[in-house]
N, C-alpha and C. Protein backbone atom coordinates (compact mmCIF):
# COMPACT_ATOMS: atom_id res chain seq x y z
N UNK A 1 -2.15 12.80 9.30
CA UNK A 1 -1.05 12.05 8.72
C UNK A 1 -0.89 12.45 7.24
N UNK A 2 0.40 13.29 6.81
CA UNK A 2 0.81 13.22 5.18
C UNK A 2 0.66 12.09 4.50
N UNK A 3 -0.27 12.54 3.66
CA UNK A 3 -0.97 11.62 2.53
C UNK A 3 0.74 10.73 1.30
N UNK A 4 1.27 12.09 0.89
CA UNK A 4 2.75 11.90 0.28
C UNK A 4 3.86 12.17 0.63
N UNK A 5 4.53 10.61 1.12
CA UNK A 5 5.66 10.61 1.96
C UNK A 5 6.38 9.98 1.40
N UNK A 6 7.02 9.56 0.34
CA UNK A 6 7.84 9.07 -0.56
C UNK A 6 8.60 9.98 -0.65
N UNK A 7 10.43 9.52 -0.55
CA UNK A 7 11.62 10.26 0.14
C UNK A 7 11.76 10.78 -1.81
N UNK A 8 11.01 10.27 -3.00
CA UNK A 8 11.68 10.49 -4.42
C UNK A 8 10.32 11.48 -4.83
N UNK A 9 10.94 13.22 -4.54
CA UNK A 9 9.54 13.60 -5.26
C UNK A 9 9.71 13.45 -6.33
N UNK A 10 8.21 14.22 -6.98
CA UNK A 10 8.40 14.76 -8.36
C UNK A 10 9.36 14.99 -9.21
N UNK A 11 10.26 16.28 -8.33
CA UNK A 11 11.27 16.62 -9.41
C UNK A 11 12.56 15.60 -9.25
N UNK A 12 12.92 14.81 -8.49
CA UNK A 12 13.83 14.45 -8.29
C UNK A 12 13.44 12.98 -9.33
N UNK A 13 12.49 12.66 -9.34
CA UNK A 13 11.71 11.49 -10.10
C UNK A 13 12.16 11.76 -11.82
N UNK A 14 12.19 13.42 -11.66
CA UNK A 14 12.06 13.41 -13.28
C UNK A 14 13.88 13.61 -13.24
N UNK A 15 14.27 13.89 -12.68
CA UNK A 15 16.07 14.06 -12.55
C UNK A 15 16.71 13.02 -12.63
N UNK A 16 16.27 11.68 -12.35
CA UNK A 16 16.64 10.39 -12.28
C UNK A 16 16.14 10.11 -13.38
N UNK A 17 15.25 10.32 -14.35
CA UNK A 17 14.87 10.33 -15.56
C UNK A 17 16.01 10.79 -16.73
N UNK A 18 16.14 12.08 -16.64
CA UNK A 18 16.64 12.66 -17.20
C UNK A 18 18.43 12.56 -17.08
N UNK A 19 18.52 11.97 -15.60
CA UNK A 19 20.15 11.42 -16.06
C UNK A 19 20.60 9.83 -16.10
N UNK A 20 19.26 9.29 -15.97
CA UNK A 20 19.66 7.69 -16.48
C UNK A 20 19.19 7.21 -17.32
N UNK A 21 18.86 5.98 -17.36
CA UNK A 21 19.24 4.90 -19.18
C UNK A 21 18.43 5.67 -19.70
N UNK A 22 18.42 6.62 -21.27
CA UNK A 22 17.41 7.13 -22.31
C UNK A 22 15.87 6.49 -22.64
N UNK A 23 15.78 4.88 -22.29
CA UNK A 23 14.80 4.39 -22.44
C UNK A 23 13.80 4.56 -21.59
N UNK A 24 14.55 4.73 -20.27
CA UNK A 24 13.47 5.47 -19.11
C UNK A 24 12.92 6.57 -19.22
N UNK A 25 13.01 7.34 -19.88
CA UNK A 25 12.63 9.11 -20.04
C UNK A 25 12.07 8.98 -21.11
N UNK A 26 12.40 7.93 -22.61
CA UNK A 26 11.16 7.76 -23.01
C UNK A 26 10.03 6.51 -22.73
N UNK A 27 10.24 5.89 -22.22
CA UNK A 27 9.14 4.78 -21.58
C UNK A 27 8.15 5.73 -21.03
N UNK A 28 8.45 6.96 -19.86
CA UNK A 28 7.54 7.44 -19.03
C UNK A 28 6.95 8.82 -20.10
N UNK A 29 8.03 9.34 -20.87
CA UNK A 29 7.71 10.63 -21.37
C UNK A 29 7.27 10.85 -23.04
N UNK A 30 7.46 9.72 -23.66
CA UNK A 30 7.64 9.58 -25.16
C UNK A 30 8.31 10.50 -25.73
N UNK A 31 9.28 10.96 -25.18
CA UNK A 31 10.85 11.69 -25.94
C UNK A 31 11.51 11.47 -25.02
N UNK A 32 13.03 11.79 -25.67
CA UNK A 32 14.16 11.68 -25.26
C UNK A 32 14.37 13.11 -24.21
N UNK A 33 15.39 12.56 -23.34
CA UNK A 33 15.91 13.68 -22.52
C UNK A 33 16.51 15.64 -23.41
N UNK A 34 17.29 15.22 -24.81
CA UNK A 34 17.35 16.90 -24.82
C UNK A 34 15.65 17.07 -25.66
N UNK A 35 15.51 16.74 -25.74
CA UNK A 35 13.52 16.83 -26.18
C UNK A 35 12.81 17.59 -25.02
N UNK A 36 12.94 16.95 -23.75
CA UNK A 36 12.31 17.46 -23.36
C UNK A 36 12.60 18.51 -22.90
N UNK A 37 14.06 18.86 -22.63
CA UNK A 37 14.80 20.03 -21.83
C UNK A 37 14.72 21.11 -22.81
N UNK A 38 14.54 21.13 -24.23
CA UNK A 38 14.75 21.47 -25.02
C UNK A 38 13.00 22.31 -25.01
N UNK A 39 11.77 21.46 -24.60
CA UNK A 39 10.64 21.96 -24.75
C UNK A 39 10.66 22.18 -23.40
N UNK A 40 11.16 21.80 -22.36
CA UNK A 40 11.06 23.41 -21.24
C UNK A 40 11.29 24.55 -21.49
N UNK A 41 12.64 24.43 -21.96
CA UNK A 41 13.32 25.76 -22.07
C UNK A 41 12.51 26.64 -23.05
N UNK A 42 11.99 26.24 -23.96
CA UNK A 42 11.46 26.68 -25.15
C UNK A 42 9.83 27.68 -24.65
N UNK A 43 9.10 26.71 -23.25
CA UNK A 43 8.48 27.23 -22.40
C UNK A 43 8.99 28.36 -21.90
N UNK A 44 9.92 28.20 -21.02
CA UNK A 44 10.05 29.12 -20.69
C UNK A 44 10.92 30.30 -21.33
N UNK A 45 11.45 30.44 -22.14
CA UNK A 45 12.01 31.51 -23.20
C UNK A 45 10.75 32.21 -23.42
N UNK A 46 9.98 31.34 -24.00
CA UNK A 46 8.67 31.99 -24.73
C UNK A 46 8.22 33.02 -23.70
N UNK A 47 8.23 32.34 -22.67
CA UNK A 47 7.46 33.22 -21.24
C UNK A 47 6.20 32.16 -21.18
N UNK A 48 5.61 31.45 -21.22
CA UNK A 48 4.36 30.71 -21.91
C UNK A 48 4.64 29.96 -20.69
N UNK A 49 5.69 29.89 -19.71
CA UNK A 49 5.43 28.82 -18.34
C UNK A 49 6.86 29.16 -17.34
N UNK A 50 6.69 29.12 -16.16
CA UNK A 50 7.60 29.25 -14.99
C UNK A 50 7.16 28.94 -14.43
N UNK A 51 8.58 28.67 -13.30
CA UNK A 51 8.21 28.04 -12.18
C UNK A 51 7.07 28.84 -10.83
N UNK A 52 6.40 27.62 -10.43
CA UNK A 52 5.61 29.05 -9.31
C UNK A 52 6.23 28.18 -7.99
N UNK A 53 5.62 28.88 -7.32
CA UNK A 53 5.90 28.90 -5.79
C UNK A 53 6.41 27.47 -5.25
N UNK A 54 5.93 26.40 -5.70
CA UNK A 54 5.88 25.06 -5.28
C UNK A 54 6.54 23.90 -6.24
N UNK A 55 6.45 24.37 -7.77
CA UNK A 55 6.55 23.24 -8.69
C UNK A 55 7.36 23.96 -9.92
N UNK A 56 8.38 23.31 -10.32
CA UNK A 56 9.35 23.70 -11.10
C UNK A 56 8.70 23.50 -12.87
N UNK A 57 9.35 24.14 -13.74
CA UNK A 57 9.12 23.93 -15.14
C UNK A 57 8.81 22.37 -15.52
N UNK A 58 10.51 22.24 -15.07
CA UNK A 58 10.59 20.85 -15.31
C UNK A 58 9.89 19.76 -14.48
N UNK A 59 9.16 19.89 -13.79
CA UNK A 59 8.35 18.85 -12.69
C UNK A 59 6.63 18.66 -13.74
N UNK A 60 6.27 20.17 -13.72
CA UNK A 60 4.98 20.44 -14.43
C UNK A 60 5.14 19.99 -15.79
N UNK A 61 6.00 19.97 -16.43
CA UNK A 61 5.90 19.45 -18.17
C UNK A 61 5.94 17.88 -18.00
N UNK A 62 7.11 17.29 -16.88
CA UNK A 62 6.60 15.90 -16.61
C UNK A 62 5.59 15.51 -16.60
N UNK A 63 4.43 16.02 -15.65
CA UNK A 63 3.51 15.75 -15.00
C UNK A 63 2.63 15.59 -16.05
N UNK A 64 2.60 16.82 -17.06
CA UNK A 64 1.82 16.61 -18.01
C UNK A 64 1.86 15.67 -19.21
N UNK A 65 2.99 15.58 -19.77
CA UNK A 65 3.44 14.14 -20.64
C UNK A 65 3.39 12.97 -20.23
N UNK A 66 3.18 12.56 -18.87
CA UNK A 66 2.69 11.56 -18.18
C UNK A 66 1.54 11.25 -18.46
N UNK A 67 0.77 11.87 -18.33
CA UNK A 67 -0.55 12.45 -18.37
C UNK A 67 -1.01 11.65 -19.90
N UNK A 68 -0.37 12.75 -20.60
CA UNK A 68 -0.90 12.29 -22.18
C UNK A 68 0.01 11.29 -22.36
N UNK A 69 1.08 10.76 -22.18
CA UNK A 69 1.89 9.80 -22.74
C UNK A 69 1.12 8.16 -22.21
N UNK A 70 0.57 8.22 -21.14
CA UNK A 70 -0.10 7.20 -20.45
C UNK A 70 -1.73 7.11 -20.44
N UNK A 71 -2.15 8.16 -20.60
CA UNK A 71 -3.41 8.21 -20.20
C UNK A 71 -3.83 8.26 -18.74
N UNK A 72 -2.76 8.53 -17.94
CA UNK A 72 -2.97 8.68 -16.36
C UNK A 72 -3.65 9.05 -15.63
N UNK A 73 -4.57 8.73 -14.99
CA UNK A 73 -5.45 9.93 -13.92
C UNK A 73 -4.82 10.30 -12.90
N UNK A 74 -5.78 11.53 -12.36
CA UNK A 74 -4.67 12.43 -11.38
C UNK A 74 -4.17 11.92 -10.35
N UNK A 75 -4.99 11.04 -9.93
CA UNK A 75 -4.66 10.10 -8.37
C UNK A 75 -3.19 9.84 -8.84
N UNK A 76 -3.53 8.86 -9.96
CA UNK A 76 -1.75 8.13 -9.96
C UNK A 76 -0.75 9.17 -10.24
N UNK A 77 -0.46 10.12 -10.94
CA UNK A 77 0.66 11.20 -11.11
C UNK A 77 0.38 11.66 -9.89
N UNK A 78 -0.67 12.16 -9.07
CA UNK A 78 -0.29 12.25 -7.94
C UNK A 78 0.66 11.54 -6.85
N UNK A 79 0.27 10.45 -6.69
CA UNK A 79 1.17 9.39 -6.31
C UNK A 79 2.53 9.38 -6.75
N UNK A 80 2.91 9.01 -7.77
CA UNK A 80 4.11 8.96 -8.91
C UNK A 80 4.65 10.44 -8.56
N UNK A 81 3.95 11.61 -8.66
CA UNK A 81 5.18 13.48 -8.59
C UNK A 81 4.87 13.41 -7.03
N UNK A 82 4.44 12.54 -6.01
CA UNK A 82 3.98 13.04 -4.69
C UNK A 82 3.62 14.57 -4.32
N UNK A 83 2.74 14.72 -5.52
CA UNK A 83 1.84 15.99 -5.31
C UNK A 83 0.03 15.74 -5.22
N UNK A 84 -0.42 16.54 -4.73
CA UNK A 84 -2.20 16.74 -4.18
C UNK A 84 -2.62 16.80 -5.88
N UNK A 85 -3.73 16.11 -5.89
CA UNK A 85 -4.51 16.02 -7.21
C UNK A 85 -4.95 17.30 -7.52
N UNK A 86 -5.07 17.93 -6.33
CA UNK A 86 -5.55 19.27 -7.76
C UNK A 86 -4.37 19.89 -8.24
N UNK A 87 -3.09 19.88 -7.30
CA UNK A 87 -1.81 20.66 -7.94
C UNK A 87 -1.30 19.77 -9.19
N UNK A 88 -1.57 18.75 -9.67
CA UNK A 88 -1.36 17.78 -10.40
C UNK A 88 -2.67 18.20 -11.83
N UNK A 89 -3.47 18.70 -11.65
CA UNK A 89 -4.58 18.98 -12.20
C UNK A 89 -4.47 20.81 -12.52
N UNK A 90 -3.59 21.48 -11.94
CA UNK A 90 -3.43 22.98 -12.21
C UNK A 90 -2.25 23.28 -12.76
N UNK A 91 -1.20 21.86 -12.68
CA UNK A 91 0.20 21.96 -13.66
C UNK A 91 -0.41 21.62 -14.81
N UNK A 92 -1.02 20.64 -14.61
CA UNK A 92 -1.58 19.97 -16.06
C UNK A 92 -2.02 20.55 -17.13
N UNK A 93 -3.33 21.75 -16.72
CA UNK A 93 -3.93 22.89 -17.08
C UNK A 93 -2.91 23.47 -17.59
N UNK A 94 -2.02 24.29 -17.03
CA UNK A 94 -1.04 25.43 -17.25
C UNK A 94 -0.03 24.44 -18.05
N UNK A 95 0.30 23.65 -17.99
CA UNK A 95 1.32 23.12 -19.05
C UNK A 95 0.94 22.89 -20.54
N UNK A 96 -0.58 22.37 -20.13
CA UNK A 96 -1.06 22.24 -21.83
C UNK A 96 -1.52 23.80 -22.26
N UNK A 97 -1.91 25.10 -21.32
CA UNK A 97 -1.71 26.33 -22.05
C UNK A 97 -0.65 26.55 -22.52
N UNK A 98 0.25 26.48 -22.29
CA UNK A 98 1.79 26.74 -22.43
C UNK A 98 1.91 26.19 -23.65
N UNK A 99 1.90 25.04 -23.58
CA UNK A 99 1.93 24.14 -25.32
C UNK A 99 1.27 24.82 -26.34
N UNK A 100 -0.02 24.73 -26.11
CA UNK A 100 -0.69 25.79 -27.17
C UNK A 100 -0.13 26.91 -27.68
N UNK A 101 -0.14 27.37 -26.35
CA UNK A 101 0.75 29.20 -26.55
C UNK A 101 2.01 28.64 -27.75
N UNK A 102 2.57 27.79 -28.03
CA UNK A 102 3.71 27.42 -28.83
C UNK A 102 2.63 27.75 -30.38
N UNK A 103 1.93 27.27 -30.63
CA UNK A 103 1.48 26.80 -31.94
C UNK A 103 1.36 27.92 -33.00
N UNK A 104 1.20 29.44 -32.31
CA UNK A 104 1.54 30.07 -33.25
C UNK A 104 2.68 30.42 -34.20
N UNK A 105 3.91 29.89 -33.21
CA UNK A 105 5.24 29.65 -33.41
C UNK A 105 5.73 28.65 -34.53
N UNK A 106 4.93 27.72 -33.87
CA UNK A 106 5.38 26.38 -34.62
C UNK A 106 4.60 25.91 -36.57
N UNK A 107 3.03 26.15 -36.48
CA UNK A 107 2.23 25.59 -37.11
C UNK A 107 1.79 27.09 -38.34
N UNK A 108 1.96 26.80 -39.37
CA UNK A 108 2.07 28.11 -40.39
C UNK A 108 1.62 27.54 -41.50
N UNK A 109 0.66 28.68 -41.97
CA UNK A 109 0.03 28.15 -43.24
C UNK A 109 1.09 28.08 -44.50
N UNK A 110 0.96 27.34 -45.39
CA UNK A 110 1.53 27.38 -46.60
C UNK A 110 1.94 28.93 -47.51
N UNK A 111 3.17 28.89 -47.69
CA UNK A 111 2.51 30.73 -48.45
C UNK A 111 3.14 29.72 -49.95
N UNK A 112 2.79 30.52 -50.95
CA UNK A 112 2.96 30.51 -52.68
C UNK A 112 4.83 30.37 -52.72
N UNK A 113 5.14 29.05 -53.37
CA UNK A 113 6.30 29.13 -53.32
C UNK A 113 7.24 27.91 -52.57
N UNK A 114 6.29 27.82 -51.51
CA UNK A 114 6.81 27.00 -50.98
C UNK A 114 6.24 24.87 -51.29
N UNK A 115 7.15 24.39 -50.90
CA UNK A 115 7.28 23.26 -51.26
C UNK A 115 5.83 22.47 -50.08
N UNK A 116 4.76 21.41 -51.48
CA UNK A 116 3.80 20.64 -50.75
C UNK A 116 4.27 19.71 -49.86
N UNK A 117 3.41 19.23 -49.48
CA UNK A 117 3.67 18.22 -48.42
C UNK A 117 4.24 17.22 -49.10
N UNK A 118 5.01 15.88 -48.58
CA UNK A 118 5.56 14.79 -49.58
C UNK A 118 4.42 14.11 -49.99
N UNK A 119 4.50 13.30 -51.32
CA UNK A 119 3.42 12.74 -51.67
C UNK A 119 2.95 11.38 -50.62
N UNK A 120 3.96 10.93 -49.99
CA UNK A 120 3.18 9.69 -49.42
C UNK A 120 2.79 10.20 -47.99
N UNK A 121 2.72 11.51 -47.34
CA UNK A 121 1.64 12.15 -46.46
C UNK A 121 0.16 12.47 -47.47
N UNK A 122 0.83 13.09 -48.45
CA UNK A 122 -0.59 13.87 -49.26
C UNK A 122 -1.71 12.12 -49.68
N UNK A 123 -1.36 11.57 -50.02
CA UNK A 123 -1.77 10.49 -50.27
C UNK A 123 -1.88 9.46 -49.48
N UNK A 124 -2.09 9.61 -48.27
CA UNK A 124 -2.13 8.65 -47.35
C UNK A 124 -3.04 8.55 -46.39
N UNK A 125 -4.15 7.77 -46.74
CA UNK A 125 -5.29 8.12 -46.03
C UNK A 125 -5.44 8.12 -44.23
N UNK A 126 -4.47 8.00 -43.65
CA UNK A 126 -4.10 8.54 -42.38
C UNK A 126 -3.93 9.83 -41.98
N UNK A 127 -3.15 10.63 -42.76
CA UNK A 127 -3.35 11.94 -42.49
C UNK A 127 -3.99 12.60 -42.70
N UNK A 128 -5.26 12.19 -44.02
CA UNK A 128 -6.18 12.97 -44.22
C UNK A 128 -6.63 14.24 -44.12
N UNK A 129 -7.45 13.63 -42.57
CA UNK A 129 -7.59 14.80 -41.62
C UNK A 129 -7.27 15.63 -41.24
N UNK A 130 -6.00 15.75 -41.12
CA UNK A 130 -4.78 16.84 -40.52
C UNK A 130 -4.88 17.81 -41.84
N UNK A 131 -4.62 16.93 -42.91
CA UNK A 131 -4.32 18.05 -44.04
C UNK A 131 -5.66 18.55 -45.21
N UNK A 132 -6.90 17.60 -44.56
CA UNK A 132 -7.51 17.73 -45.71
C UNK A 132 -7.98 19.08 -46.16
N UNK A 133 -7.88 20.36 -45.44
CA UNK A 133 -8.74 21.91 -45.72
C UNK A 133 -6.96 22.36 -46.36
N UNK A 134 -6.02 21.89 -46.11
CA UNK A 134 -4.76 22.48 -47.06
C UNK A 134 -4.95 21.49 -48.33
N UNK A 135 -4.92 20.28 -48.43
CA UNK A 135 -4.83 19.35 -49.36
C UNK A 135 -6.13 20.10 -50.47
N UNK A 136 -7.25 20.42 -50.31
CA UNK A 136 -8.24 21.20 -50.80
C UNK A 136 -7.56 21.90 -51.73
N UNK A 137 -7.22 22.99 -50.72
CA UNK A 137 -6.96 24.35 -50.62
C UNK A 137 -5.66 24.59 -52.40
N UNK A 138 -4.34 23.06 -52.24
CA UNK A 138 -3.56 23.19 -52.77
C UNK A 138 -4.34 23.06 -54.20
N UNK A 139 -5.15 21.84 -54.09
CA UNK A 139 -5.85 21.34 -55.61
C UNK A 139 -6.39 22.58 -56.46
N UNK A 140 -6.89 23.42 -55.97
CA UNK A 140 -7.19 24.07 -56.79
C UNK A 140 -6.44 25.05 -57.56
């Protein structure tokens, strides 16, 4: 007997997301709908993620912002994309490579010239961490 028989898969789950009320897509995803279409596409431009045989861009980046947006274990996104826990567990994998693969893109050291961080990040003992080996780095 099929374990996942729910007539709303995965992708159709995230399609009903993505074309109804905005609060739903961020309730489940913590961004907005062109956010996220915007970081598929951006996946896949890069080359950094496609679709394979079974599970679309857009199904696997769900799966994974679920994931981190909730703290979900695989059982339940299993349940929720009506996919097998390990395919839920090998999008997951490959979606957060994919992300990474972004960071060389995105995350760039300071060069001479350019403008510090605003003072109420630099000074705010919340970000600290994030900035403290640049915050260093600027003082001297």
């Amino acid at each position: 007997m099929p374990c996942y028989t729910c007539g709303l898969t995965g992708y159709a789950f995230v399609q009903e997301l993505l074309n109804g009320h905005p609060d739903r897509m961020h309730n489940m995803f913590r961004m907005d709908a062109p956010v996220f279409l915007n970081l598929c596409q951006t996946l896949e431009q890069s080359q950094l993620l496609e679709d394979d045989r079974h599970v679309t861009v857009i199904e696997a980046v769900g799966m994974c912002l679920y994931i981190l947006s909730h703290g979900a274990v695989m059982r339940v996104v299993a349940e929720r994309f009506q996919r097998s826990k390990d395919t839920v567990y090998r999008q997951f994998k490959r979606v957060l490579k994919g992300i990474c693969g972004l960071a060389p893109n995105i995350i760039h050291e300071q060069t001479r010239g350019q403008q510090p961080p605003p003072l109420e990040i630099r000074n705010n003992p919340k970000f600290y961490l994030y900035f403290k080996q640049y915050l260093v780095t600027t003082n001297n």
